[in-house]
PDB file of N, CA and C in Angstrom:
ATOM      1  N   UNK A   1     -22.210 -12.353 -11.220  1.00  0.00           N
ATOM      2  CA  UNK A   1     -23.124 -12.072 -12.305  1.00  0.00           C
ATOM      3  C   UNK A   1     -22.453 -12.438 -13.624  1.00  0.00           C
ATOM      4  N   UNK A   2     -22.842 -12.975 -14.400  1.00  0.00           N
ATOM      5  CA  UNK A   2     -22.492 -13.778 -15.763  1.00  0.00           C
ATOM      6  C   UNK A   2     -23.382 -12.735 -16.517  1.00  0.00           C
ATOM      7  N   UNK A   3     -22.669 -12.483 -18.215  1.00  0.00           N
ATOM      8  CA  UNK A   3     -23.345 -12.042 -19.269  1.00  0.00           C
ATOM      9  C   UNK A   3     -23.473 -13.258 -20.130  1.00  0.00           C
ATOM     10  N   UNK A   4     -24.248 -12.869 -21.266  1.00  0.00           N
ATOM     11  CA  UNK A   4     -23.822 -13.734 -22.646  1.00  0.00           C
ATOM     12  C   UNK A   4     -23.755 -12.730 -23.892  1.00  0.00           C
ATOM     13  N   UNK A   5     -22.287 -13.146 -24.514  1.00  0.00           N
ATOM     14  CA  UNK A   5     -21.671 -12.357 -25.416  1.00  0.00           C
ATOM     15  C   UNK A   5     -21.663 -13.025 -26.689  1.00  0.00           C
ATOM     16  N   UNK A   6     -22.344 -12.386 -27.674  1.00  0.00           N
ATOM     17  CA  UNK A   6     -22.268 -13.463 -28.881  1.00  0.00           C
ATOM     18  C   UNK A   6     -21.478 -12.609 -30.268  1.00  0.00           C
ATOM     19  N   UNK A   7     -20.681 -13.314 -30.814  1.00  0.00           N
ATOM     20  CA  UNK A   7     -19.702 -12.565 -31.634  1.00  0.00           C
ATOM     21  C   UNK A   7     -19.893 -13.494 -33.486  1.00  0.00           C
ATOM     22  N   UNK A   8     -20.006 -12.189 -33.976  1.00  0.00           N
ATOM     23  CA  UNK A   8     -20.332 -12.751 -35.175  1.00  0.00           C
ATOM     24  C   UNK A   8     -19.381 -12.364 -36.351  1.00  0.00           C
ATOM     25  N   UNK A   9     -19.226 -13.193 -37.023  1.00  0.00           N
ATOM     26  CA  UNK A   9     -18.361 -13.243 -38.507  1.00  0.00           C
ATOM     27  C   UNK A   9     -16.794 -13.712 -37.892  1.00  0.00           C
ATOM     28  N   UNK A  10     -17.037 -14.735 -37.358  1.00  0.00           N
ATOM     29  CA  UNK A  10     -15.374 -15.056 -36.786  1.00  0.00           C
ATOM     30  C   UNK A  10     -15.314 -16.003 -37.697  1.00  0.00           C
ATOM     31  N   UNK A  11     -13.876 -15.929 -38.684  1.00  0.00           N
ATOM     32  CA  UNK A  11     -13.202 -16.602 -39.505  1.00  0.00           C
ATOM     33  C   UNK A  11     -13.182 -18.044 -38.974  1.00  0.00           C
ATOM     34  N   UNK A  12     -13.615 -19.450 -40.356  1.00  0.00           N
ATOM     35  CA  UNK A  12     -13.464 -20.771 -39.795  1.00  0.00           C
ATOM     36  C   UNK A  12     -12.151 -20.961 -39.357  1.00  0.00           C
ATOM     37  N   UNK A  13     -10.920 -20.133 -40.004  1.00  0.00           N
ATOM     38  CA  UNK A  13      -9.429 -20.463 -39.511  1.00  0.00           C
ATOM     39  C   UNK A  13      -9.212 -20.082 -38.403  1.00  0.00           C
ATOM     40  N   UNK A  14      -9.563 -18.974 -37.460  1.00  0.00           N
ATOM     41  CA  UNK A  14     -10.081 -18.783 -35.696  1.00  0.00           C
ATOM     42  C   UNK A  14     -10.838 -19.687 -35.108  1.00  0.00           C
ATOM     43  N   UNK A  15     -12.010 -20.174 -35.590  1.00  0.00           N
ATOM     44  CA  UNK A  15     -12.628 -21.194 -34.729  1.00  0.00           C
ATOM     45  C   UNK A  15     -11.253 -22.271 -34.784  1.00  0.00           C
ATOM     46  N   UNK A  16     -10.762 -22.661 -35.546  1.00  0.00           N
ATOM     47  CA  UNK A  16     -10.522 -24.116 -35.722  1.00  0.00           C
ATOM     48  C   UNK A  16      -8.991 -23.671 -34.699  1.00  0.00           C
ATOM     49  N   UNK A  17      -8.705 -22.663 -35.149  1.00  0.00           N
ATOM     50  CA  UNK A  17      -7.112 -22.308 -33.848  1.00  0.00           C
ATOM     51  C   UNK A  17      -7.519 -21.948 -32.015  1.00  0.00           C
ATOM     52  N   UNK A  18      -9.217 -21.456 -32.295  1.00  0.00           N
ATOM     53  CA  UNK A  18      -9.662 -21.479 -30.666  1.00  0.00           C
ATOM     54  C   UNK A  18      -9.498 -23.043 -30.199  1.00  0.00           C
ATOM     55  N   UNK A  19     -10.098 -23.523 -31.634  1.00  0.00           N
ATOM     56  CA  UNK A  19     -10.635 -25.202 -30.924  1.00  0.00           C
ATOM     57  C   UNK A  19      -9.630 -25.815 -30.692  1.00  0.00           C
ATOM     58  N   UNK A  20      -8.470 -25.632 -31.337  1.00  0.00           N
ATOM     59  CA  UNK A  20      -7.044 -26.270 -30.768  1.00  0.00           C
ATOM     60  C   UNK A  20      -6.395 -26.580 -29.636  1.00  0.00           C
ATOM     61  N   UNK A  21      -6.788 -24.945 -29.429  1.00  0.00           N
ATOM     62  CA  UNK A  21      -6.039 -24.275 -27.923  1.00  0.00           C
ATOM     63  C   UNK A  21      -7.383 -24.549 -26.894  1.00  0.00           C
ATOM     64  N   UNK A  22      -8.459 -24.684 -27.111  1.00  0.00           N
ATOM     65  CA  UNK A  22      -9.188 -25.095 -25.993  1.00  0.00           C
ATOM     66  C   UNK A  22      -8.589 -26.846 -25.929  1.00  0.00           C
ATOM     67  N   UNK A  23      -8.457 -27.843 -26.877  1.00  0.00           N
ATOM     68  CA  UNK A  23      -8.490 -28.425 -26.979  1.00  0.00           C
ATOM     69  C   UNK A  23      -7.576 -29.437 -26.025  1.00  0.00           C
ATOM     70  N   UNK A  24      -5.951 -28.382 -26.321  1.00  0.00           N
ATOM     71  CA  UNK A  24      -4.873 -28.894 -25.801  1.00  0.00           C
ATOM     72  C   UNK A  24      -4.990 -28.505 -24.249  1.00  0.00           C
ATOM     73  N   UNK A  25      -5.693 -27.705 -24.016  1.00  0.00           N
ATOM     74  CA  UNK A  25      -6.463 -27.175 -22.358  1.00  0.00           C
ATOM     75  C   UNK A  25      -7.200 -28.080 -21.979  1.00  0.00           C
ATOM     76  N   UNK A  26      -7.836 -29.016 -22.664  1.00  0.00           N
ATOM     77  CA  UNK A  26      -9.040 -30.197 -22.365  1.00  0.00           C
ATOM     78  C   UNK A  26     -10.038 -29.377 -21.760  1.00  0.00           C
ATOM     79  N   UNK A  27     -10.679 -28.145 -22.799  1.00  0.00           N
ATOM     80  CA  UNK A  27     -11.967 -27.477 -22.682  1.00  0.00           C
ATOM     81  C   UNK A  27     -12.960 -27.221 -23.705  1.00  0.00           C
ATOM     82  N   UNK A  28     -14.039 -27.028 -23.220  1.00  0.00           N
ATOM     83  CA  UNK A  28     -14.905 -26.957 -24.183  1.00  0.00           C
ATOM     84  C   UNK A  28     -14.167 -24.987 -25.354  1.00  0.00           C
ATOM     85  N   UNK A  29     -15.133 -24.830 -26.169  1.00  0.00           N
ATOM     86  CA  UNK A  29     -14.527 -23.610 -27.123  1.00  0.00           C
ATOM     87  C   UNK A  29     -15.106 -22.655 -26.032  1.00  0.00           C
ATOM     88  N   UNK A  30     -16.212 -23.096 -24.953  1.00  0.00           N
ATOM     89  CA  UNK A  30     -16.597 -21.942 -24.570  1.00  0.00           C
ATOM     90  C   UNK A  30     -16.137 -21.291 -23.120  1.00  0.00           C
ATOM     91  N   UNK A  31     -15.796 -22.320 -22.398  1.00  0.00           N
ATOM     92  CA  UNK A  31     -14.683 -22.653 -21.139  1.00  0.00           C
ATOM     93  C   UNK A  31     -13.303 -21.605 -21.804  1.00  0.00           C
ATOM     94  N   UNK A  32     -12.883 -21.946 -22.894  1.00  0.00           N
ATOM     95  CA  UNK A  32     -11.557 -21.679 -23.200  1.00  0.00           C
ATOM     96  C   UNK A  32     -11.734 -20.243 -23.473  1.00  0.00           C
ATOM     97  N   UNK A  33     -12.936 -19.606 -23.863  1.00  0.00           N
ATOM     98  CA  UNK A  33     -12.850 -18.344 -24.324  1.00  0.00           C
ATOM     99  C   UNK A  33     -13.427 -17.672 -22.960  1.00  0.00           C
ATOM    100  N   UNK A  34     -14.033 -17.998 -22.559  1.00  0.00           N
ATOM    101  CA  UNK A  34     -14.273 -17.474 -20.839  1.00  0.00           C
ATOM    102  C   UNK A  34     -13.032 -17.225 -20.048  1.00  0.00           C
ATOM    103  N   UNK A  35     -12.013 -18.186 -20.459  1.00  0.00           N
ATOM    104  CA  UNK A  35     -11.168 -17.938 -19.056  1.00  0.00           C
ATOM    105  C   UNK A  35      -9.854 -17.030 -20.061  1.00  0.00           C
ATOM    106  N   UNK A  36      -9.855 -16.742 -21.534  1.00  0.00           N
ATOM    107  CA  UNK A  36      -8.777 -16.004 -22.334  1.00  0.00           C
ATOM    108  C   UNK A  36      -9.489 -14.873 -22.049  1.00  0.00           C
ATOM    109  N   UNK A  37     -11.154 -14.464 -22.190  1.00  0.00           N
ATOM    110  CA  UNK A  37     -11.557 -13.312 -21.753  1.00  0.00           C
ATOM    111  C   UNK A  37     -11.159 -12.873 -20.464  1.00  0.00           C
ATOM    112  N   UNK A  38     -11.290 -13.309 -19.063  1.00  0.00           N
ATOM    113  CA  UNK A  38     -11.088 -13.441 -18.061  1.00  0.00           C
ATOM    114  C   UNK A  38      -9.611 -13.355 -17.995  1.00  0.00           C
ATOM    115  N   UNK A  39      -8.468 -13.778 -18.555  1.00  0.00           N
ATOM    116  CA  UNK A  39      -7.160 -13.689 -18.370  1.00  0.00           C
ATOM    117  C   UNK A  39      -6.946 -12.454 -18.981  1.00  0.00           C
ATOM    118  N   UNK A  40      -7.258 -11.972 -19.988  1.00  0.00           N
ATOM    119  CA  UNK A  40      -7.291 -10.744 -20.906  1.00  0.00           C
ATOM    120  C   UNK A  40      -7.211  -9.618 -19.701  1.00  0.00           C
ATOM    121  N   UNK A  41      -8.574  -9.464 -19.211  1.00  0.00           N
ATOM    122  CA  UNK A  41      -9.100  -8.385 -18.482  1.00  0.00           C
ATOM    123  C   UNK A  41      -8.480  -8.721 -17.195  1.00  0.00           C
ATOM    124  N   UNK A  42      -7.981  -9.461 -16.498  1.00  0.00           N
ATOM    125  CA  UNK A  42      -7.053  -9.594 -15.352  1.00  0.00           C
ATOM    126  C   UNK A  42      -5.943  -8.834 -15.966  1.00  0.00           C
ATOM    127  N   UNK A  43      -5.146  -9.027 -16.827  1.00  0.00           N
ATOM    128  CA  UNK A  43      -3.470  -8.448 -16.949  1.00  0.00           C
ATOM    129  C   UNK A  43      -3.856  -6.699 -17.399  1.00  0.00           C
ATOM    130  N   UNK A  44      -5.190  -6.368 -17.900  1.00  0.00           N
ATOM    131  CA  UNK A  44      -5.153  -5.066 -17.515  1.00  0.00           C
ATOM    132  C   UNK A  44      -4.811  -4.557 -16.797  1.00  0.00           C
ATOM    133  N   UNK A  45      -5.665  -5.270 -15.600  1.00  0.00           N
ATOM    134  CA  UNK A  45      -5.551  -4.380 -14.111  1.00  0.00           C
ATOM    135  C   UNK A  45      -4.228  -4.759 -13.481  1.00  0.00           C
ATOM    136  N   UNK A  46      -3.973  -6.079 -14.011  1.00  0.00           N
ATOM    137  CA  UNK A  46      -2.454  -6.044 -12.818  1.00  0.00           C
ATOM    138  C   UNK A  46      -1.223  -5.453 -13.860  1.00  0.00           C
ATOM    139  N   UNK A  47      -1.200  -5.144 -14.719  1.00  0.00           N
ATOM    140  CA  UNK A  47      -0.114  -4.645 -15.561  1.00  0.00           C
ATOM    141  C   UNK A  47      -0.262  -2.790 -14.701  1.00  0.00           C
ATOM    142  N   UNK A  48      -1.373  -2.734 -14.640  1.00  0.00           N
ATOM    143  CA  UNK A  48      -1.262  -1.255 -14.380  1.00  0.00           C
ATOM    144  C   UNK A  48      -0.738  -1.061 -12.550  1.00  0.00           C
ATOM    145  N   UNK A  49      -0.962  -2.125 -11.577  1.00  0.00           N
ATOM    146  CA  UNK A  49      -0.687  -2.323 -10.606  1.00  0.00           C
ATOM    147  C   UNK A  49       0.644  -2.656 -10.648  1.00  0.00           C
ATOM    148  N   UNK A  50       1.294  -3.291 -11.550  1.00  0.00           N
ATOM    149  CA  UNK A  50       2.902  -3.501 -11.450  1.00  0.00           C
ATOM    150  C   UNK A  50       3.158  -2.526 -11.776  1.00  0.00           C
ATOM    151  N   UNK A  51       3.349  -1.802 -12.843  1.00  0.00           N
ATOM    152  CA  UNK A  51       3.598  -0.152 -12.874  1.00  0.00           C
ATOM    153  C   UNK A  51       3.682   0.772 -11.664  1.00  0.00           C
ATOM    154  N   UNK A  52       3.097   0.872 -11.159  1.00  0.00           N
ATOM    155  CA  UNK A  52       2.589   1.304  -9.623  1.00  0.00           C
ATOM    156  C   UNK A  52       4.022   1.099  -9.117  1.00  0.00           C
ATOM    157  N   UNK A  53       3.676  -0.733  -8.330  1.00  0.00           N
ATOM    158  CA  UNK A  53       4.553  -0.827  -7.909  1.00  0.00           C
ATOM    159  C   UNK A  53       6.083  -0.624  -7.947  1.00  0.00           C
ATOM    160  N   UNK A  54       6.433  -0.301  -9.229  1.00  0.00           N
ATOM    161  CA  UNK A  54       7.612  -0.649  -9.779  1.00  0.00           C
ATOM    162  C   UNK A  54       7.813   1.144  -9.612  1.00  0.00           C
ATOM    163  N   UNK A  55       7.136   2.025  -9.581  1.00  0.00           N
ATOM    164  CA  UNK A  55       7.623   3.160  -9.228  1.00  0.00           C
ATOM    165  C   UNK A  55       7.501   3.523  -7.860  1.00  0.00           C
ATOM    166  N   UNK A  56       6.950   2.933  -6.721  1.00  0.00           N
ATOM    167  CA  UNK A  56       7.236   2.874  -5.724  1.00  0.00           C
ATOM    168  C   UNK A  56       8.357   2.317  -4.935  1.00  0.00           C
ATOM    169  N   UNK A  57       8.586   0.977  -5.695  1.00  0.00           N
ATOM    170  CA  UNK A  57      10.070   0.239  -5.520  1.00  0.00           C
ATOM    171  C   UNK A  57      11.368   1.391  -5.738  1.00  0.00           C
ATOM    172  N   UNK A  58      11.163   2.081  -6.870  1.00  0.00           N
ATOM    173  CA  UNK A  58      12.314   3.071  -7.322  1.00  0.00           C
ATOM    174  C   UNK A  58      12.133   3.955  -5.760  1.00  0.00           C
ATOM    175  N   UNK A  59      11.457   4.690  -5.676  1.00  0.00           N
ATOM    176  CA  UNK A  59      11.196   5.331  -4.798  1.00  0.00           C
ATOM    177  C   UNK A  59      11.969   5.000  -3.508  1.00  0.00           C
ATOM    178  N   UNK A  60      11.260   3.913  -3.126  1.00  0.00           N
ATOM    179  CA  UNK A  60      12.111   3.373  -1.465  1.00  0.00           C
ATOM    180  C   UNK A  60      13.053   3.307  -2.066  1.00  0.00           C
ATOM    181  N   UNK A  61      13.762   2.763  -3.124  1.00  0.00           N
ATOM    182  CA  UNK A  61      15.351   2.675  -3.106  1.00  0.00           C
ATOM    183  C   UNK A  61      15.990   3.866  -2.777  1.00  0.00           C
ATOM    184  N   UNK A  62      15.384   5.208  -3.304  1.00  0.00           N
ATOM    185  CA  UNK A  62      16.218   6.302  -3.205  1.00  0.00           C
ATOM    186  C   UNK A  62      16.364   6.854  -1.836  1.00  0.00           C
ATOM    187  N   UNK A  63      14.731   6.308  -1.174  1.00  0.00           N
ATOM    188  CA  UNK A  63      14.743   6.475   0.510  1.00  0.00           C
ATOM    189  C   UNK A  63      15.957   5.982   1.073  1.00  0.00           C
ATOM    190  N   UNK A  64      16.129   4.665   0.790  1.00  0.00           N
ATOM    191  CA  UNK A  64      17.373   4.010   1.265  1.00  0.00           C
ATOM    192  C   UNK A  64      18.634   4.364   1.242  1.00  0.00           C
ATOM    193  N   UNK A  65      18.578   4.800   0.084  1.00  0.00           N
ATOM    194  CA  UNK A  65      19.914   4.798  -0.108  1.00  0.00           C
ATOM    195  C   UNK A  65      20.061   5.939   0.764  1.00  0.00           C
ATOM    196  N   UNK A  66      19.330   7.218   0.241  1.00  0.00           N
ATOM    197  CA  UNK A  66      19.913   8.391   1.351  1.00  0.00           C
ATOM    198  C   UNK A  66      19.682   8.367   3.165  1.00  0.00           C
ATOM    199  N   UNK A  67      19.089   7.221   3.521  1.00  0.00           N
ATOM    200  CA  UNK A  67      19.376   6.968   4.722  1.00  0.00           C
ATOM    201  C   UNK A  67      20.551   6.093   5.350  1.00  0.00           C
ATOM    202  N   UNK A  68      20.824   5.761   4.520  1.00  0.00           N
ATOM    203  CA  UNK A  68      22.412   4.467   5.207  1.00  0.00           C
ATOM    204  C   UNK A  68      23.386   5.460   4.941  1.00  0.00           C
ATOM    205  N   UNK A  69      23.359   6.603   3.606  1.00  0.00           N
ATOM    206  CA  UNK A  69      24.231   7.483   3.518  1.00  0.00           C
ATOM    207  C   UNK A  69      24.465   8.232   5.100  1.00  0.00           C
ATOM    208  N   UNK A  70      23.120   8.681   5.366  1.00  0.00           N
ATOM    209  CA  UNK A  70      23.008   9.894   6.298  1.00  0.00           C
ATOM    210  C   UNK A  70      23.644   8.730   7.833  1.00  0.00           C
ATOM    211  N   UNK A  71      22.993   7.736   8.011  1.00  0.00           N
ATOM    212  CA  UNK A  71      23.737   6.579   8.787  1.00  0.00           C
ATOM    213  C   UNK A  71      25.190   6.060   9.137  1.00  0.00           C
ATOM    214  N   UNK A  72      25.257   6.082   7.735  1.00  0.00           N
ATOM    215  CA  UNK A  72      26.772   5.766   7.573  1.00  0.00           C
ATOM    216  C   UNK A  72      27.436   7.173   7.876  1.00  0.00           C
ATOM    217  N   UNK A  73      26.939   8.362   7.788  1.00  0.00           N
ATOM    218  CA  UNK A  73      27.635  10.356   8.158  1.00  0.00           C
ATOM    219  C   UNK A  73      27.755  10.219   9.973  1.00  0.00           C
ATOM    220  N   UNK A  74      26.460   9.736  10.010  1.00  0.00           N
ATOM    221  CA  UNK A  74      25.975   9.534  11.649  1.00  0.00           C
ATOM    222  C   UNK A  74      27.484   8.712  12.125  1.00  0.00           C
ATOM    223  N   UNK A  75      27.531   7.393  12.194  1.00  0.00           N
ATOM    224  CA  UNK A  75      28.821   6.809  12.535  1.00  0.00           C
ATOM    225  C   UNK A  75      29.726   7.044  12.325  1.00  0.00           C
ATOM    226  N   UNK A  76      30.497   7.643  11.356  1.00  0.00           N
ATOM    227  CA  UNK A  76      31.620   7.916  10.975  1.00  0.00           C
ATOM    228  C   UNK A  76      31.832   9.434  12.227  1.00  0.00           C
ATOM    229  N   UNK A  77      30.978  10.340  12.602  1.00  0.00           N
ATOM    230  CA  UNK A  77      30.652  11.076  13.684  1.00  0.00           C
ATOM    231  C   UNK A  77      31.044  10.507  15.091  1.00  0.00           C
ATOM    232  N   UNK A  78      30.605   9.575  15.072  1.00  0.00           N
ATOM    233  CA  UNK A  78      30.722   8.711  16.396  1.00  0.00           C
ATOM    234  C   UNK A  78      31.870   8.069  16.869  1.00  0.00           C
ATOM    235  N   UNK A  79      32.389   7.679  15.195  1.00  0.00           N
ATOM    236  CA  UNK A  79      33.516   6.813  15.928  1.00  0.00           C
ATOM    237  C   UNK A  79      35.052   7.933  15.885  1.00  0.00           C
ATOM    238  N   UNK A  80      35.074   8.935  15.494  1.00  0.00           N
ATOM    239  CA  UNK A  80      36.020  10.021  15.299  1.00  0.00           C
ATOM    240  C   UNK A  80      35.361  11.461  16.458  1.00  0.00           C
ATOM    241  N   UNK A  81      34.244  11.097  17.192  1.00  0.00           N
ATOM    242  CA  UNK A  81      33.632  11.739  17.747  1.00  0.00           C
ATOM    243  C   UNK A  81      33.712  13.003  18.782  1.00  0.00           C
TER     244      UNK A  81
END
């Protein structure tokens, strides 16, 4: 499903820096603002999903670590056993 969004009082020194950057993209002004909207609202959601992840990563590390500890207690058991 597509909208249409129309934005008013945008400075000629913005058009002419959209038209640049669509330009050097080889897109139209309206292609280029579709897919900066579209890139915009993507790094919302995955910025908040790396977050996530990145405290789950911490997490297993600490799993880890206290299991090779408890591993490494286990063998040292075994081989002095």
């Amino acid at each position: 499903m597509t909208s249409e969004v129309k934005i008013r009082g945008i400075s000629g020194a913005d058009l002419s820096i959209i038209d640049t950057m669509a330009k050097e993209k080889a897109m139209s002004r309206s292609a280029y603002l579709r897919w900066l909207i579209h890139a915009h609202a993507t790094h919302y959601y995955v910025d908040d999903d790396k977050q996530n992840m990145s405290e789950l990563l911490q997490k297993n590390e600490k799993i880890l670590a206290a299991a090779t500890e408890a591993l490494n207690s286990f063998t040292k058991v075994l081989q002095h056993g």
